[in-house]
N, C-alpha and C. Protein backbone atom coordinates (compact mmCIF):
# COMPACT_ATOMS: atom_id res chain seq x y z
N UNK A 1 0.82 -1.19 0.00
CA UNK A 1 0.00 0.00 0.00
C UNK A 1 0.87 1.26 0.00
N UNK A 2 1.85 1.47 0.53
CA UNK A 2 2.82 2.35 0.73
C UNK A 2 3.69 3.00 -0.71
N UNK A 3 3.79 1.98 -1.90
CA UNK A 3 3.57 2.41 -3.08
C UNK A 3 2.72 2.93 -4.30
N UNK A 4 1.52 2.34 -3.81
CA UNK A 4 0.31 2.76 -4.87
C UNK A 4 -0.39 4.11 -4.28
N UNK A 5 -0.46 4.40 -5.75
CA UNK A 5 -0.65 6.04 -5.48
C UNK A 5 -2.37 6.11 -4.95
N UNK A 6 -2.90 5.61 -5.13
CA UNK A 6 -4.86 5.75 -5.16
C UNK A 6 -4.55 5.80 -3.46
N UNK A 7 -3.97 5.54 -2.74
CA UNK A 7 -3.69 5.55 -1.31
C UNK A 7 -3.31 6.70 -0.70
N UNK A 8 -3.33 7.51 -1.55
CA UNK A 8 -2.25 9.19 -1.33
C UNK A 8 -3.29 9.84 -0.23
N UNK A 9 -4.72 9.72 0.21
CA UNK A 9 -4.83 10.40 1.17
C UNK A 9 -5.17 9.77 2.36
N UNK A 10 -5.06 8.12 2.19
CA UNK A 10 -5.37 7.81 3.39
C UNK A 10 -4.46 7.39 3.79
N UNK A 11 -3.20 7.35 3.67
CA UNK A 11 -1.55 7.26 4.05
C UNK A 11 -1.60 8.43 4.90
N UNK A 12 -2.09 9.09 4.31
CA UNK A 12 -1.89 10.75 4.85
C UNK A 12 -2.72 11.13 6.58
N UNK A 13 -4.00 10.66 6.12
CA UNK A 13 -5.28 10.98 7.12
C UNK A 13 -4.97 9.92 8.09
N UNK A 14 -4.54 8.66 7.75
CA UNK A 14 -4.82 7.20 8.38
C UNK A 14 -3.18 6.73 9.09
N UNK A 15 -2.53 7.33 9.34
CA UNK A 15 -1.26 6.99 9.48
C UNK A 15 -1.03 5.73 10.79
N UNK A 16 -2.65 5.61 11.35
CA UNK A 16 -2.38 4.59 12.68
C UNK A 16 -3.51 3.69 12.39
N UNK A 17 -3.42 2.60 13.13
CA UNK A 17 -4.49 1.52 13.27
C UNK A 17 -6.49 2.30 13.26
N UNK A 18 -5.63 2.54 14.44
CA UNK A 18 -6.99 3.37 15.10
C UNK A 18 -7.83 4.78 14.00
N UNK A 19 -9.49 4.26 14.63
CA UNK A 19 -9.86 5.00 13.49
C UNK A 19 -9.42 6.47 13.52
N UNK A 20 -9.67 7.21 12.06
CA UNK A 20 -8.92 8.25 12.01
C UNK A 20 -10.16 9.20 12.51
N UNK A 21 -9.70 10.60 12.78
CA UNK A 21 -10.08 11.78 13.52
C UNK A 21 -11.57 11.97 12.64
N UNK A 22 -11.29 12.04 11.77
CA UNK A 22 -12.31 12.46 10.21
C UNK A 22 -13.21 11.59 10.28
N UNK A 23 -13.15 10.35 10.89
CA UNK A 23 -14.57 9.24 11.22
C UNK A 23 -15.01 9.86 12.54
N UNK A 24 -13.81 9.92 13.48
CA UNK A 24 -14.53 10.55 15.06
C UNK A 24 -15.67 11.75 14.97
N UNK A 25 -14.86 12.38 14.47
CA UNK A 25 -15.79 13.72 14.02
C UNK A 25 -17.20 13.64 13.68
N UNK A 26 -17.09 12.97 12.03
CA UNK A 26 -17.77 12.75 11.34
C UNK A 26 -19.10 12.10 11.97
N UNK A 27 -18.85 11.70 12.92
CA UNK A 27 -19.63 10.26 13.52
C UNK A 27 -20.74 11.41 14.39
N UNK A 28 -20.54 13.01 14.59
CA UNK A 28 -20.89 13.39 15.81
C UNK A 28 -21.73 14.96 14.80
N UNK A 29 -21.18 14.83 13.34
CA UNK A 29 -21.55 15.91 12.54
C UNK A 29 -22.94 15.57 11.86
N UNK A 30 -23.45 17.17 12.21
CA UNK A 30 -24.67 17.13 10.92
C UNK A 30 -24.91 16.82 9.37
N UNK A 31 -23.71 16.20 8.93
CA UNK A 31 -23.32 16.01 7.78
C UNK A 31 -22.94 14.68 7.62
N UNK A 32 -23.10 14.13 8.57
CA UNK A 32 -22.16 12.45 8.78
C UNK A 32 -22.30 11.35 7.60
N UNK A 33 -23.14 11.20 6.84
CA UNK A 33 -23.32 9.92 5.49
C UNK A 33 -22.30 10.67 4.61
N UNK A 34 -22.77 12.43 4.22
CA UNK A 34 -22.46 12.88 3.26
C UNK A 34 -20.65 12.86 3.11
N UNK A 35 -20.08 13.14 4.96
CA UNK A 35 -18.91 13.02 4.84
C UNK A 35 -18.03 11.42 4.95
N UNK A 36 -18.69 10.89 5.42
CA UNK A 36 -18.75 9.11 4.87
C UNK A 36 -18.15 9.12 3.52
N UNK A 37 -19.04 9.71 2.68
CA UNK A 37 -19.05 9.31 1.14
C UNK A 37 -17.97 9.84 0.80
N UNK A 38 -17.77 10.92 1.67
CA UNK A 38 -16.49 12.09 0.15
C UNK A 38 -14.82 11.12 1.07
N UNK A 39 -15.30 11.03 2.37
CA UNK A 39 -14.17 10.12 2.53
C UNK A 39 -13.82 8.93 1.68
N UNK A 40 -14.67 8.43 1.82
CA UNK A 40 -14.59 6.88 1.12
C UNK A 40 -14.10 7.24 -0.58
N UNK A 41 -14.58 7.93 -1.15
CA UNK A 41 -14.40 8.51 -2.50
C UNK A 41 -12.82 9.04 -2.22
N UNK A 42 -12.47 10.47 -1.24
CA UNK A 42 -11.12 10.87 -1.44
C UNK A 42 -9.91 9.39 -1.59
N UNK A 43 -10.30 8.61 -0.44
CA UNK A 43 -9.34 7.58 -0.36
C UNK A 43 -9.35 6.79 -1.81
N UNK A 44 -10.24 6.14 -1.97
CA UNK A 44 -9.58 5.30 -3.04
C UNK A 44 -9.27 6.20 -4.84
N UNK A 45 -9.61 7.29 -4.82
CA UNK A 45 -9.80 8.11 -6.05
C UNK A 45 -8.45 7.85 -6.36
N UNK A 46 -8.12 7.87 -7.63
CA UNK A 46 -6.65 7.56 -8.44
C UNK A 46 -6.12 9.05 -8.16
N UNK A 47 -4.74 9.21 -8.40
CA UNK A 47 -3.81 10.52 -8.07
C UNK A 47 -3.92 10.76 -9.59
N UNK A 48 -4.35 12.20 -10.05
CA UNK A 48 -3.92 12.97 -11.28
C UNK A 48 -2.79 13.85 -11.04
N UNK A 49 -2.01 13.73 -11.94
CA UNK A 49 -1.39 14.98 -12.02
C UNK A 49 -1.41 15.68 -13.21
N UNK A 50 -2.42 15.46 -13.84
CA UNK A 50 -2.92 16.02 -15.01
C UNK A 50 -3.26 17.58 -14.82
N UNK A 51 -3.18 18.15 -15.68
CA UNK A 51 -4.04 19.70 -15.59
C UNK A 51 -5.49 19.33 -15.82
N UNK A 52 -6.39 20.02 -14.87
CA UNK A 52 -7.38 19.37 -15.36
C UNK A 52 -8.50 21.20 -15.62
N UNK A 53 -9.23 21.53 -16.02
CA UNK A 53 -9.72 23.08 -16.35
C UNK A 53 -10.82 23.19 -15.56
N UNK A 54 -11.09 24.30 -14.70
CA UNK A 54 -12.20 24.03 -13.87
C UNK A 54 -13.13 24.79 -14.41
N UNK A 55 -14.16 24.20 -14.47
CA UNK A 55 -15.55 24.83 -16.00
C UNK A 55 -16.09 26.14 -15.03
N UNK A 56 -15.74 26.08 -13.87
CA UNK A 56 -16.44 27.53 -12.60
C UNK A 56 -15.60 28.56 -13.11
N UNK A 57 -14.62 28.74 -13.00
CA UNK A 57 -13.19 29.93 -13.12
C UNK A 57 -12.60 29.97 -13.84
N UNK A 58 -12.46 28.60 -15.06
CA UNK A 58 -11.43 28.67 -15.81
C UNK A 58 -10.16 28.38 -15.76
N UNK A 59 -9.95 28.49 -14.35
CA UNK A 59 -8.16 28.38 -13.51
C UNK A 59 -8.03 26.52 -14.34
N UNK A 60 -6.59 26.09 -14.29
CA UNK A 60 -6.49 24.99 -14.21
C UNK A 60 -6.07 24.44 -12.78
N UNK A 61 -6.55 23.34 -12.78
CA UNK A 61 -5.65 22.49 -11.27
C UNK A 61 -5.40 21.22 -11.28
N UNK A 62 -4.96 20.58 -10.60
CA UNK A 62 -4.56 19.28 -10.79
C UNK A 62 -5.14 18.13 -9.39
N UNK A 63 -5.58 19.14 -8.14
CA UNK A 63 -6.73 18.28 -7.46
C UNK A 63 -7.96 19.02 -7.13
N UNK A 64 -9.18 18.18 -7.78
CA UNK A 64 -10.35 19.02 -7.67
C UNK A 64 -10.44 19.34 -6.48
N UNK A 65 -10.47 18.40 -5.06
CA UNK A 65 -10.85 18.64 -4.16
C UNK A 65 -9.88 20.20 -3.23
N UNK A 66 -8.71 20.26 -3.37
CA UNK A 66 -7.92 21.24 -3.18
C UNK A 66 -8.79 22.73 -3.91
N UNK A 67 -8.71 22.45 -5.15
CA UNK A 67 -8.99 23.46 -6.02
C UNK A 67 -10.68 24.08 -5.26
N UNK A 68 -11.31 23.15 -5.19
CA UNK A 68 -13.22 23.39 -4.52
C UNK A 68 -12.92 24.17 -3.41
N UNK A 69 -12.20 23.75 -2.46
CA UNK A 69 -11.63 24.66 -1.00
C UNK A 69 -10.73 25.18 -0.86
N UNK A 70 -9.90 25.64 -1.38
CA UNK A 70 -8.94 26.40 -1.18
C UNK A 70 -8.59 27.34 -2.76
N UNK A 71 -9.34 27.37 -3.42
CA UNK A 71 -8.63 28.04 -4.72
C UNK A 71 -9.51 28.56 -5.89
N UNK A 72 -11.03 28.03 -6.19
CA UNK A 72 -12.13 28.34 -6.83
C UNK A 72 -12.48 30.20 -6.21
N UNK A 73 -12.76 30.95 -7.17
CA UNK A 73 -13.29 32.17 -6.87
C UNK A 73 -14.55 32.27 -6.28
N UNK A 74 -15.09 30.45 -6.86
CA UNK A 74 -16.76 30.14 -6.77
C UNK A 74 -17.08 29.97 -5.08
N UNK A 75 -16.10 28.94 -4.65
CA UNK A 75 -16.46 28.99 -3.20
C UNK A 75 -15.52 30.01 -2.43
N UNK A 76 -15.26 31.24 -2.54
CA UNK A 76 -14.95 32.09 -2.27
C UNK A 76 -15.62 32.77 -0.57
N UNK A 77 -16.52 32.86 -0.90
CA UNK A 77 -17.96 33.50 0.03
C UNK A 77 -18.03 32.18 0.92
N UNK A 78 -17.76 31.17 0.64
CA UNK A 78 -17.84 29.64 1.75
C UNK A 78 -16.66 30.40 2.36
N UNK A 79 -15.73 30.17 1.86
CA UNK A 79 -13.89 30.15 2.64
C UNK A 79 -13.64 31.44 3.57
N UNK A 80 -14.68 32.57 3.18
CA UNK A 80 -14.74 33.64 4.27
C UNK A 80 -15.49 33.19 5.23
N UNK A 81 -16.61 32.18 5.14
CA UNK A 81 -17.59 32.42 6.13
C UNK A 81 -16.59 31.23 6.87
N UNK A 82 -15.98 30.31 6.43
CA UNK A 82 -15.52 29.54 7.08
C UNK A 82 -14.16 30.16 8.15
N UNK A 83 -13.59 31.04 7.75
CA UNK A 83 -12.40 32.22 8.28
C UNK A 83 -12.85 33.09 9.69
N UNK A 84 -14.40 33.37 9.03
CA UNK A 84 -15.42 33.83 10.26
C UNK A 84 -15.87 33.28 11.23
N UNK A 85 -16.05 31.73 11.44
CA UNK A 85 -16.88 30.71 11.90
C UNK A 85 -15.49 30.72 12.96
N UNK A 86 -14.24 29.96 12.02
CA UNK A 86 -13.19 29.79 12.77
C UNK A 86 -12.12 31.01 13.66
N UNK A 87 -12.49 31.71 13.54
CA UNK A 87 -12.30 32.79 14.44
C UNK A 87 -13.02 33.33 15.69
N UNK A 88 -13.91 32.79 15.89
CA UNK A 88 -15.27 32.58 17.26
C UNK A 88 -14.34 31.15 18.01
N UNK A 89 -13.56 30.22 17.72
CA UNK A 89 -12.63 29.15 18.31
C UNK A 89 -11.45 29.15 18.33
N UNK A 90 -10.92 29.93 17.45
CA UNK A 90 -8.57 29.68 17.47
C UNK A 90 -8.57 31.42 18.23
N UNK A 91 -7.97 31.13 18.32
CA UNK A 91 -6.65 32.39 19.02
C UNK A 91 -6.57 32.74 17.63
N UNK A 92 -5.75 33.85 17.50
CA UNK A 92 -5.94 34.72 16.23
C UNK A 92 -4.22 34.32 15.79
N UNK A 93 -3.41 33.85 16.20
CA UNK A 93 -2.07 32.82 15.82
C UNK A 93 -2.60 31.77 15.73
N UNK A 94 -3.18 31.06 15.72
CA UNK A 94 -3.50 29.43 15.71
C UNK A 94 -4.50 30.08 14.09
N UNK A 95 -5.63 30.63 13.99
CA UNK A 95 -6.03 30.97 12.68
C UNK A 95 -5.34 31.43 11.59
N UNK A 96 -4.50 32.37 12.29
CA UNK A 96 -3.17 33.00 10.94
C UNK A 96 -2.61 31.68 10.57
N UNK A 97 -2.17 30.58 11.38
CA UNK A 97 -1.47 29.83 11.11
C UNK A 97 -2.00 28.46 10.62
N UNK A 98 -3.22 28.72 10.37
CA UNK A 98 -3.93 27.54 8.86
C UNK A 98 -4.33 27.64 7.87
N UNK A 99 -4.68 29.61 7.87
CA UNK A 99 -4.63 30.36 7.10
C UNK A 99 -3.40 30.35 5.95
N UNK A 100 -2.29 30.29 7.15
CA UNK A 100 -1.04 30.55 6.22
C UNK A 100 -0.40 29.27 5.01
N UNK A 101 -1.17 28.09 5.80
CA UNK A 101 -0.94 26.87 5.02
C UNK A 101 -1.19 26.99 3.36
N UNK A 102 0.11 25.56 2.57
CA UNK A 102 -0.26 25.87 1.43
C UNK A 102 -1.63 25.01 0.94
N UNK A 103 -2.41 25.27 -0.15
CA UNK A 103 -3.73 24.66 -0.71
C UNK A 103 -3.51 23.02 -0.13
N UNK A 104 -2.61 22.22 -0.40
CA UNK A 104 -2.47 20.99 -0.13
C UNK A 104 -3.02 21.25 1.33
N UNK A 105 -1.71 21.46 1.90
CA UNK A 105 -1.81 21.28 3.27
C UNK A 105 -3.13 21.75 4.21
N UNK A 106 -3.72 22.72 3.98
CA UNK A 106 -4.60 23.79 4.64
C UNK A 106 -6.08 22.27 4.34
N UNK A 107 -6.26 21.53 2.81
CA UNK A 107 -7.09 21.12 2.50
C UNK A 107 -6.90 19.65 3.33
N UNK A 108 -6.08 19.30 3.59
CA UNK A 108 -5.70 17.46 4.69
C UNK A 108 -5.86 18.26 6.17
N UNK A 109 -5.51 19.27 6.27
CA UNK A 109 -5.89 20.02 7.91
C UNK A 109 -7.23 19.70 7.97
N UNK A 110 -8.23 20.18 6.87
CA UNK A 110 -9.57 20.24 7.04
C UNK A 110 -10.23 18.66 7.04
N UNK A 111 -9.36 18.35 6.46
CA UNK A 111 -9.93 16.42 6.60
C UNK A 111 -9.31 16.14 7.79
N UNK A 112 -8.71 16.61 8.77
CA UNK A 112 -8.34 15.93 9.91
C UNK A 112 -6.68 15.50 9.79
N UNK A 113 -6.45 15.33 9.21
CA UNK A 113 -4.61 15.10 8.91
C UNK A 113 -3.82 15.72 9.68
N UNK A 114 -3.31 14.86 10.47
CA UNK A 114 -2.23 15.95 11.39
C UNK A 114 -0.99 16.68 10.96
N UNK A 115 -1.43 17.63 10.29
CA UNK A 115 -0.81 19.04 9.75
C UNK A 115 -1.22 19.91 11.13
N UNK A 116 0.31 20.78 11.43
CA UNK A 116 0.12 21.51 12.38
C UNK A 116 -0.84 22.83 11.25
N UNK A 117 -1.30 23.35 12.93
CA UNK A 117 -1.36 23.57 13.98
C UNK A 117 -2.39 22.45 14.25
N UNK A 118 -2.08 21.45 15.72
CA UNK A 118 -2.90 20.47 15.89
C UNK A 118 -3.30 21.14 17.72
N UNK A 119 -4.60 21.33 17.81
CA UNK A 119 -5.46 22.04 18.87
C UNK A 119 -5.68 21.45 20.22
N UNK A 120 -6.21 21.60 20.74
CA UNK A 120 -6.23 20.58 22.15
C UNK A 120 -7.85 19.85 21.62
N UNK A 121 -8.17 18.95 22.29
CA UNK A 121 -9.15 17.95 21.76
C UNK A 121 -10.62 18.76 21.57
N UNK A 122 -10.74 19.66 22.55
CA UNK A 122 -12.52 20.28 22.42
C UNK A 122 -12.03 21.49 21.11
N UNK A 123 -11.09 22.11 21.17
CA UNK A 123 -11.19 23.34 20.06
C UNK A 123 -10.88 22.30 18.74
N UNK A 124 -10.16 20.99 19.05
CA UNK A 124 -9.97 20.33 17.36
C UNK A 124 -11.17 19.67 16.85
N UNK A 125 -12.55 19.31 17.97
CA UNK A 125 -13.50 18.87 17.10
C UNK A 125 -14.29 19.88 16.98
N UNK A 126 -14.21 20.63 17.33
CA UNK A 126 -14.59 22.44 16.89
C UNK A 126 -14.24 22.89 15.83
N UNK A 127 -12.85 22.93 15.31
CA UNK A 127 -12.11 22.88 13.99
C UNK A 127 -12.94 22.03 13.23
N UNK A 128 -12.46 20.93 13.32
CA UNK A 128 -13.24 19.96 12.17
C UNK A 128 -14.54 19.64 11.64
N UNK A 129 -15.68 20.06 12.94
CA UNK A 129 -16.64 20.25 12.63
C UNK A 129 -17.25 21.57 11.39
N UNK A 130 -16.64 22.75 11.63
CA UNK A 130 -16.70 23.51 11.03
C UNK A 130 -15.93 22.79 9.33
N UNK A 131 -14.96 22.41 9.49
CA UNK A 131 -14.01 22.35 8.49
C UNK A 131 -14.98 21.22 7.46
N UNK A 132 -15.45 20.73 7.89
CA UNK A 132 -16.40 18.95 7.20
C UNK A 132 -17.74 20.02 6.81
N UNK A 133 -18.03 20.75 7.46
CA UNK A 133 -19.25 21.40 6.89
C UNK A 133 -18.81 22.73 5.70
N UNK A 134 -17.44 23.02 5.95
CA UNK A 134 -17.64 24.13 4.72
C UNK A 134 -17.49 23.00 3.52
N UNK A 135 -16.54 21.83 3.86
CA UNK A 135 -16.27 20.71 3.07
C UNK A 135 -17.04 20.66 2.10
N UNK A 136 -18.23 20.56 3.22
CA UNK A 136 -19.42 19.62 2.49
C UNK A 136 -20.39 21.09 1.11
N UNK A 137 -20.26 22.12 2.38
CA UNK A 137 -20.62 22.67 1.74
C UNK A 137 -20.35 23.51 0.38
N UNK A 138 -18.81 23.58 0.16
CA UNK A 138 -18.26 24.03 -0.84
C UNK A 138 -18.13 22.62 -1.99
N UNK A 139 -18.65 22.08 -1.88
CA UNK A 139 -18.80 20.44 -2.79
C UNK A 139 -20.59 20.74 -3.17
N UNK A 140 -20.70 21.14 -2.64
CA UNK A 140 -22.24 21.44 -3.09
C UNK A 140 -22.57 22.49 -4.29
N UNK A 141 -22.05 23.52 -3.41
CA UNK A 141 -21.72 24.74 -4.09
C UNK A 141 -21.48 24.71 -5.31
N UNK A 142 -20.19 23.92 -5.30
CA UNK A 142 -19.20 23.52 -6.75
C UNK A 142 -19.89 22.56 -7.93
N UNK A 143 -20.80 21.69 -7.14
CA UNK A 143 -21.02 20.46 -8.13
C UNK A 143 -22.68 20.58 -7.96
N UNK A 144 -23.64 21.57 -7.32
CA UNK A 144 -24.71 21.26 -7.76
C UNK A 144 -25.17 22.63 -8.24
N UNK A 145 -24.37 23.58 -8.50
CA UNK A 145 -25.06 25.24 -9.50
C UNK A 145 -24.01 25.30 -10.44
């Protein structure tokens, strides 16, 4: 498993036996089947590194899911409200500093991936809760207007 690429995010998210953070969460969110699915989908999805053209903006990218949250002009108005949401929970250094992350990284933070900054347990399912719902919601956004 450690060579095949279709594994690239649950190497990432899943690095221990035990279930990962992104099921804990998930298990406790208003969104819980929907984020089921995009899990189950991120993990086994094949790795592109293709350019691929995003029909919303025009930009090219090479991972949709990166590109939907962190980089579309379209979910734009999500990624503020989500900046807003998460600023009522981090310290204003702990927000600069997921803020500051690059698209990769900032987008496996929001799936739970232990990418610093990693929170104490009540503000991290605080994080993630928020983070699985802009998820969900900027996947909506993107793929149903």
């Amino acid at each position: 498993m450690a060579a095949d690429r279709d594994f690239t995010f649950f190497r990432i998210l899943q690095p221990a036996i035990e279930p990962a953070v992104v099921y804990k969460v998930s298990n406790i969110s208003l969104y819980r089947n929907i984020m089921l699915v995009i899990i189950a989908r991120l993990w086994t999805r094949p790795v592109t590194l293709e350019n691929q053209l995003c029909l919303k903006c025009n930009n090219t990218y090479q991972d949709e899911l990166v590109h939907v949250t962190c980089e579309c002009p379209s979910t734009l108005a999500l990624r503020n409200q989500l900046t807003d949401s998460l600023a009522s929970i981090l310290l204003s250094d702990e927000l600069l500093r997921v803020l500051e992350l690059d698209s990769v990284s900032q987008t496996l933070r929001f799936l739970g991936a232990p990418v610093e900054p990693i929170f104490d347990t009540p503000t991290e399912t605080l994080f993630l809760r928020n983070a699985f719902a802009f998820i969900v919601n900027c996947i909506r956004a993107y793929f149903e207007h």
